[in-house]
N, C-alpha and C. Protein backbone atom coordinates (compact mmCIF):
# COMPACT_ATOMS: atom_id res chain seq x y z
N UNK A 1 -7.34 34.27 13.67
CA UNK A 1 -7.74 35.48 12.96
C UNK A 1 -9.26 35.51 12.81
N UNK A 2 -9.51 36.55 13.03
CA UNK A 2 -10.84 36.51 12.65
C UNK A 2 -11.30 37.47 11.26
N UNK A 3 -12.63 36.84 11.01
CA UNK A 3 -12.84 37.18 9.58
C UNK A 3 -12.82 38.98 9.62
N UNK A 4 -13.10 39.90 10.43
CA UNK A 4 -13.26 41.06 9.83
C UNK A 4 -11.34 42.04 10.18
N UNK A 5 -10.69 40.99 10.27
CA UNK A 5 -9.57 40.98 10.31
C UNK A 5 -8.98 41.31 8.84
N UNK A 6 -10.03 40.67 7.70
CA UNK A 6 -9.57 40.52 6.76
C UNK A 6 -9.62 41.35 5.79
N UNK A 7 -8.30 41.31 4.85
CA UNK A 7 -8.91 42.80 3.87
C UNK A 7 -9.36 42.41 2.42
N UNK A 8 -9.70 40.96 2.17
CA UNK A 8 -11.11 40.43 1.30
C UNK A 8 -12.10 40.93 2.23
N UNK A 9 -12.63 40.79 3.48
CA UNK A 9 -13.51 41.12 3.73
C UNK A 9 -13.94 42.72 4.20
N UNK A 10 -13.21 42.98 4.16
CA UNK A 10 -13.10 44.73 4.26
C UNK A 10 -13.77 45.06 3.06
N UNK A 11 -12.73 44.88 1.69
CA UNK A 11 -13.18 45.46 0.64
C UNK A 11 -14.65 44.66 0.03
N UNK A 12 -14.61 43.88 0.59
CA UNK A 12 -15.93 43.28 0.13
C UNK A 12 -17.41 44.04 0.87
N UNK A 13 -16.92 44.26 2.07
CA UNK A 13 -17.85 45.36 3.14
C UNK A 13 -17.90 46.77 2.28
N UNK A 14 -17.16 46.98 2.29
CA UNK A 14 -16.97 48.48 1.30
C UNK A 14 -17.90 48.49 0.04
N UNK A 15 -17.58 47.17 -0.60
CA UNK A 15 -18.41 46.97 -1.80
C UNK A 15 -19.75 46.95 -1.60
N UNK A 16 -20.32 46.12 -0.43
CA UNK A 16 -21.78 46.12 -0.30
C UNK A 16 -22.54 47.06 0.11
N UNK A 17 -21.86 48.16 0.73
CA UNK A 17 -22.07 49.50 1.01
C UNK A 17 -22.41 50.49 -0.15
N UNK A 18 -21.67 50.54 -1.29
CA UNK A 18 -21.34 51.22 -2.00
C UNK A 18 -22.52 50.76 -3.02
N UNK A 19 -22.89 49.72 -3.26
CA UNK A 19 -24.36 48.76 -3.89
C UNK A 19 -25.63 49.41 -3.41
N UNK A 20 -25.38 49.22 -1.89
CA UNK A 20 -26.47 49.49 -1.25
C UNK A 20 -26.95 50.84 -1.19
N UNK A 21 -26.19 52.06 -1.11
CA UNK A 21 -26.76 53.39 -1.31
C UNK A 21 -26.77 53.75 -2.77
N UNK A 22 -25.78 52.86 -3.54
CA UNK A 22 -26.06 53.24 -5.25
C UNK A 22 -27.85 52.91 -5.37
N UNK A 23 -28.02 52.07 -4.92
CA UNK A 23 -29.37 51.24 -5.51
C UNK A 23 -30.57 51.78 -4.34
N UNK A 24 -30.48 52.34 -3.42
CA UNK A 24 -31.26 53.21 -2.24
C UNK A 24 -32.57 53.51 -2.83
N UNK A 25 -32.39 54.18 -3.66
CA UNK A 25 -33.64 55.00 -4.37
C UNK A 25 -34.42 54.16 -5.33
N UNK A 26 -34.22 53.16 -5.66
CA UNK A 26 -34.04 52.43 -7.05
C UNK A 26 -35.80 51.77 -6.81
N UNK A 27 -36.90 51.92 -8.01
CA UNK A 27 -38.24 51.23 -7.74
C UNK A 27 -38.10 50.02 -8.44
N UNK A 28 -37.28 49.55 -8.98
CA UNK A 28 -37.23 48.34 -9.82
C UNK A 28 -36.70 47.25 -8.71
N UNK A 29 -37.62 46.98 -7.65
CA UNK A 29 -37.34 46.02 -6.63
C UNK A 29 -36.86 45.05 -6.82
N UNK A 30 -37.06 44.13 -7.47
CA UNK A 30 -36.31 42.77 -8.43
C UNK A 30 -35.15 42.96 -8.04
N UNK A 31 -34.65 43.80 -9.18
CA UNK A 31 -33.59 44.24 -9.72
C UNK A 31 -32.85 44.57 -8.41
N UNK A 32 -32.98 45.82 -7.46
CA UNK A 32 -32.30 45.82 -6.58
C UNK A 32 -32.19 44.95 -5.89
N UNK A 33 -33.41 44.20 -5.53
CA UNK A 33 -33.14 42.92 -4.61
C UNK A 33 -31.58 41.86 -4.96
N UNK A 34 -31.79 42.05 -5.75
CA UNK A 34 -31.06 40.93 -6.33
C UNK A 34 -29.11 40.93 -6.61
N UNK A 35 -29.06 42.63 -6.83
CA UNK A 35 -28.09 43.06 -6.88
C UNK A 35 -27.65 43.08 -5.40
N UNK A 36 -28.51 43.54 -4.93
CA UNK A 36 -27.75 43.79 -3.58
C UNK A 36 -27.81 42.87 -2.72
N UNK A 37 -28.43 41.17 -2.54
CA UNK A 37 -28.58 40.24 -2.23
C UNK A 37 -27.05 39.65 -2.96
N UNK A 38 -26.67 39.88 -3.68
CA UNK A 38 -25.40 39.24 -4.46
C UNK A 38 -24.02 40.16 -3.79
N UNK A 39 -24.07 41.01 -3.70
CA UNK A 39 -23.30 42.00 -3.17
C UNK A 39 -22.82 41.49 -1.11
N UNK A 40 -24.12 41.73 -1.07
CA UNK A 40 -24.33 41.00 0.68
C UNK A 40 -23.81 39.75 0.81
N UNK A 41 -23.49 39.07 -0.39
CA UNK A 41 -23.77 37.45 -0.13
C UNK A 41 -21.85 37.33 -0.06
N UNK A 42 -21.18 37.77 -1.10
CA UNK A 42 -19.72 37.83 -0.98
C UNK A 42 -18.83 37.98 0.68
N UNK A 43 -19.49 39.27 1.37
CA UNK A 43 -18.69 39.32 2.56
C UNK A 43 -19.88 38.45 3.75
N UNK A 44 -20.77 37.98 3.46
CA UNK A 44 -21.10 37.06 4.41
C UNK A 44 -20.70 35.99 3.94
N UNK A 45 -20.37 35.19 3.34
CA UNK A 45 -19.84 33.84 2.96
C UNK A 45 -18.73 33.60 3.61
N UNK A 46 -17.96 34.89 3.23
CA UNK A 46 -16.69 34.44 4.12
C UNK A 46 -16.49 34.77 5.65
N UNK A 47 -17.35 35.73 5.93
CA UNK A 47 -17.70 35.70 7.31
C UNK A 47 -17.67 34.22 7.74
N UNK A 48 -19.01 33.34 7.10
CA UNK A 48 -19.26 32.06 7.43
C UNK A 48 -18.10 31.46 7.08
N UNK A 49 -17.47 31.21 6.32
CA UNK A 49 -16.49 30.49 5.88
C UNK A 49 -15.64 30.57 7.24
N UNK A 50 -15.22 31.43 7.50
CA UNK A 50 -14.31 31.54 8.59
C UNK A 50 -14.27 31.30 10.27
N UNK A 51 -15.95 31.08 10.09
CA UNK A 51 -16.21 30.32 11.47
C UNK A 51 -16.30 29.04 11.41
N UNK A 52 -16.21 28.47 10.25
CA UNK A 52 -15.98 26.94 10.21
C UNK A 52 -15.23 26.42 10.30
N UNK A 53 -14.90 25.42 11.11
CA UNK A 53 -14.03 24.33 11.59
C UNK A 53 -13.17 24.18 10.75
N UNK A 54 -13.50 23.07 9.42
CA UNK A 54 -12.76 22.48 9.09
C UNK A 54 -12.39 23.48 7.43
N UNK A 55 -10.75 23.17 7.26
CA UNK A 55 -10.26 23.51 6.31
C UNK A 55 -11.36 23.72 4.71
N UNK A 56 -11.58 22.30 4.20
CA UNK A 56 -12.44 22.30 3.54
C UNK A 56 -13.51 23.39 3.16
N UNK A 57 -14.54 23.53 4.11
CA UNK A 57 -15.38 24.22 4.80
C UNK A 57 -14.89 25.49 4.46
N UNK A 58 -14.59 25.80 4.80
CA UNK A 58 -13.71 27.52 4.72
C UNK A 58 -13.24 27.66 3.09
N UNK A 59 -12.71 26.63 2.67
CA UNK A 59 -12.33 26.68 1.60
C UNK A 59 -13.54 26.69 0.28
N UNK A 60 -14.54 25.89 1.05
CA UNK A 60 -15.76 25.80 -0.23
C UNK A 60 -16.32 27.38 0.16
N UNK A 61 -16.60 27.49 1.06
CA UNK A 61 -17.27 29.39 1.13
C UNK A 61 -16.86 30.50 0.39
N UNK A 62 -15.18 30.27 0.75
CA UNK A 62 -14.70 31.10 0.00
C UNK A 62 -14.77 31.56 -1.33
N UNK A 63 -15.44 30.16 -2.20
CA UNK A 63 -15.76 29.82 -3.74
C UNK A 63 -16.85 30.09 -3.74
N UNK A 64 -17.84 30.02 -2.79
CA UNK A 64 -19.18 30.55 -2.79
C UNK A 64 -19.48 32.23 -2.75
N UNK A 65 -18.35 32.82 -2.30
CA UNK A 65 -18.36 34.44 -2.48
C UNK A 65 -17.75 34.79 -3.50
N UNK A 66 -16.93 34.16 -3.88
CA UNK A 66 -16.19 34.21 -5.28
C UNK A 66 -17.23 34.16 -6.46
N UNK A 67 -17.38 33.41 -6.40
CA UNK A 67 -18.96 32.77 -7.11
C UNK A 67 -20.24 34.09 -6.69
N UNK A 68 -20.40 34.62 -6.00
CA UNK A 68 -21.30 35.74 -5.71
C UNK A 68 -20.72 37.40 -6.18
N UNK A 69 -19.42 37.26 -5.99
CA UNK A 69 -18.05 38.58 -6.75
C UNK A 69 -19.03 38.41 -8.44
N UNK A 70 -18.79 37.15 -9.18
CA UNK A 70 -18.82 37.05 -10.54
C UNK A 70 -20.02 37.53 -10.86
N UNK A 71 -20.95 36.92 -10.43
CA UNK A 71 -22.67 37.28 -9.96
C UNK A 71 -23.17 38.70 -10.32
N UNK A 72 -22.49 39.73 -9.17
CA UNK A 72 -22.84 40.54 -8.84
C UNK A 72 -21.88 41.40 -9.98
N UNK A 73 -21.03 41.24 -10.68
CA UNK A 73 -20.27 41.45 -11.57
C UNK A 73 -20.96 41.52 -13.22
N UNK A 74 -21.43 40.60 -13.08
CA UNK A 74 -22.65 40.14 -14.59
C UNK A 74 -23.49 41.11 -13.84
N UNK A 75 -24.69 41.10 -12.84
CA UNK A 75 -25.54 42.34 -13.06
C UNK A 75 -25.08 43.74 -13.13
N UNK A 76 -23.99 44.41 -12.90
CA UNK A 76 -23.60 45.48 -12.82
C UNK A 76 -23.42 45.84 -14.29
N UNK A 77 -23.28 45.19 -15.49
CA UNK A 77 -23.07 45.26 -16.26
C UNK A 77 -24.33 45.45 -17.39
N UNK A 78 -25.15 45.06 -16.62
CA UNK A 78 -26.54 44.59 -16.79
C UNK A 78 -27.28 46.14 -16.66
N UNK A 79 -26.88 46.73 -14.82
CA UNK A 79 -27.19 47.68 -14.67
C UNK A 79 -26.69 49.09 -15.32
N UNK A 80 -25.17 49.07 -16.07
CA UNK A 80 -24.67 50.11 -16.71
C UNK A 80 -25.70 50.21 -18.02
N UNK A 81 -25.98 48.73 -18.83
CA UNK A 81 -26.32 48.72 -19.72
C UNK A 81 -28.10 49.42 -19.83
N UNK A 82 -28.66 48.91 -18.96
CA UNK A 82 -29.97 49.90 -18.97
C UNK A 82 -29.98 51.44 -18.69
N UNK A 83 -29.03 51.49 -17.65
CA UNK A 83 -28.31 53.31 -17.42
C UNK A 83 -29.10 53.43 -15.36
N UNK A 84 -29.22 52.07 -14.99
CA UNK A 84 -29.14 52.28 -13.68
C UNK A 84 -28.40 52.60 -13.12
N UNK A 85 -27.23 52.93 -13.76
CA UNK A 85 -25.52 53.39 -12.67
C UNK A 85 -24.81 53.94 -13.84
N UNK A 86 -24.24 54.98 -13.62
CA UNK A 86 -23.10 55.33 -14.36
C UNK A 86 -22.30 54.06 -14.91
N UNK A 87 -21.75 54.52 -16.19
CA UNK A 87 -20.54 53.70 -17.00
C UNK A 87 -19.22 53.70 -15.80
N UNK A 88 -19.19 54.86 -15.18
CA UNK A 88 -17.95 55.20 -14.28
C UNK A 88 -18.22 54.56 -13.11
N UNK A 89 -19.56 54.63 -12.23
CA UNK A 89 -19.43 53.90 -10.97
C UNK A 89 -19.35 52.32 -11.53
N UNK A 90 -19.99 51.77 -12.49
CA UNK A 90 -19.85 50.81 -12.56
C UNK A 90 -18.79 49.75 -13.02
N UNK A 91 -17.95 50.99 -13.55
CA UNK A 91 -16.54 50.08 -13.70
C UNK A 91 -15.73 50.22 -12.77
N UNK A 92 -16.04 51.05 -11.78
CA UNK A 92 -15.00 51.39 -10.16
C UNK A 92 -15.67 50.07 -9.45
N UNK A 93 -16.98 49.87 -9.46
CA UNK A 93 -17.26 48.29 -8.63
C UNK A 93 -16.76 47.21 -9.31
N UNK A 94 -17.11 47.10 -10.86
CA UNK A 94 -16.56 46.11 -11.28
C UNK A 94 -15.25 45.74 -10.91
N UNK A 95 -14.05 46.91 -10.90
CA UNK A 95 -12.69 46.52 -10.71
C UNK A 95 -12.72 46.38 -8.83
N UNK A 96 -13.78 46.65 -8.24
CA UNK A 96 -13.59 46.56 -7.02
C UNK A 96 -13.90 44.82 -6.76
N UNK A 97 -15.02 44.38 -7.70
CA UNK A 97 -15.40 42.66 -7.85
C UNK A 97 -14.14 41.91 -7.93
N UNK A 98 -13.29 42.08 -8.94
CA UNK A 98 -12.17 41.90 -9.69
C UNK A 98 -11.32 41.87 -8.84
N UNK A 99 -11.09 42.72 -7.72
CA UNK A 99 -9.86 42.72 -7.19
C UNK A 99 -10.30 41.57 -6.15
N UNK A 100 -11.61 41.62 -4.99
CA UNK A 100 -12.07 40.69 -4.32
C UNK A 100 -11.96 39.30 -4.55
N UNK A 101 -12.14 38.70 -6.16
CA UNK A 101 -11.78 37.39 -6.60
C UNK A 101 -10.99 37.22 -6.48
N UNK A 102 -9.68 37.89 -6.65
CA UNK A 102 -8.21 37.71 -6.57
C UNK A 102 -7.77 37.51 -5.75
N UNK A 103 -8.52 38.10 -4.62
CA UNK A 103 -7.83 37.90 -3.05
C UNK A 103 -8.28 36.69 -2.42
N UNK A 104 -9.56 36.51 -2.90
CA UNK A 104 -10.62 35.21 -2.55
C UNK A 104 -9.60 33.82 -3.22
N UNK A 105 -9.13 34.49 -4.41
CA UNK A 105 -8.55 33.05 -5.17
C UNK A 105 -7.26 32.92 -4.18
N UNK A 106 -6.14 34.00 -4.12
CA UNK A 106 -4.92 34.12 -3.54
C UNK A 106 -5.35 32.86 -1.69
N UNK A 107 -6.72 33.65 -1.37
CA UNK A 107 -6.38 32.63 0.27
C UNK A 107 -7.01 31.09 -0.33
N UNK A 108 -7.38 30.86 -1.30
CA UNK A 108 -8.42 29.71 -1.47
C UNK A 108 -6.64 28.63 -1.75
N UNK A 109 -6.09 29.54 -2.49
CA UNK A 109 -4.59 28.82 -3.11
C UNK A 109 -3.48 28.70 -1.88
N UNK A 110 -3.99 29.06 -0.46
CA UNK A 110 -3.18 29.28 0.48
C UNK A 110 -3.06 28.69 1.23
């Protein structure tokens, strides 16, 4: 199988998309950098994860995007709270983070 086979990594593609034109316009460079560096980092991990050999390997990546889901989860919250994003888009990504961990946890448990 290959990784864009996958529908963690689908919705995780979807997600970094959806970051990336939210935050398009945005002059607080940091800030976007960072969000959307966290966002990017979830469906490339497991990209990588999945070209690696060994079990292990695949298995630690997977915790490393998981670990980037939570990340990018804390700034969004960050970003509702200053009023960089709607209360509404930002709880449609959040539950979009949310669902990604689950699926990340479900293959990590697999």
């Amino acid at each position: 199988m290959q990784f864009e086979d996958l529908a963690v990594w689908k919705e995780s593609h979807h997600l970094t998309v959806a970051i990336y034109k939210l935050m398009a316009n945005y002059r607080d460079f940091g800030f976007k950098d960072q969000i959307t560096r966290s966002a990017l980092s979830i469906s490339s991990n497991i990209a990588e994860g999945y070209e690696r050999f060994s079990i292990k390997d695949k298995i630690n990546f997977l915790y490393y995007a998981k670990a980037s889901s939570a990340e990018l989860r804390s700034q969004l919250y960050v970003a509702i709270d200053i009023n960089y994003i709607s209360k509404h888009d930002g709880e449609m990504l959040k539950a979009s983070s949310i669902k990604i961990s689950k699926m990340l946890q479900g293959l990590i448990n697999a």
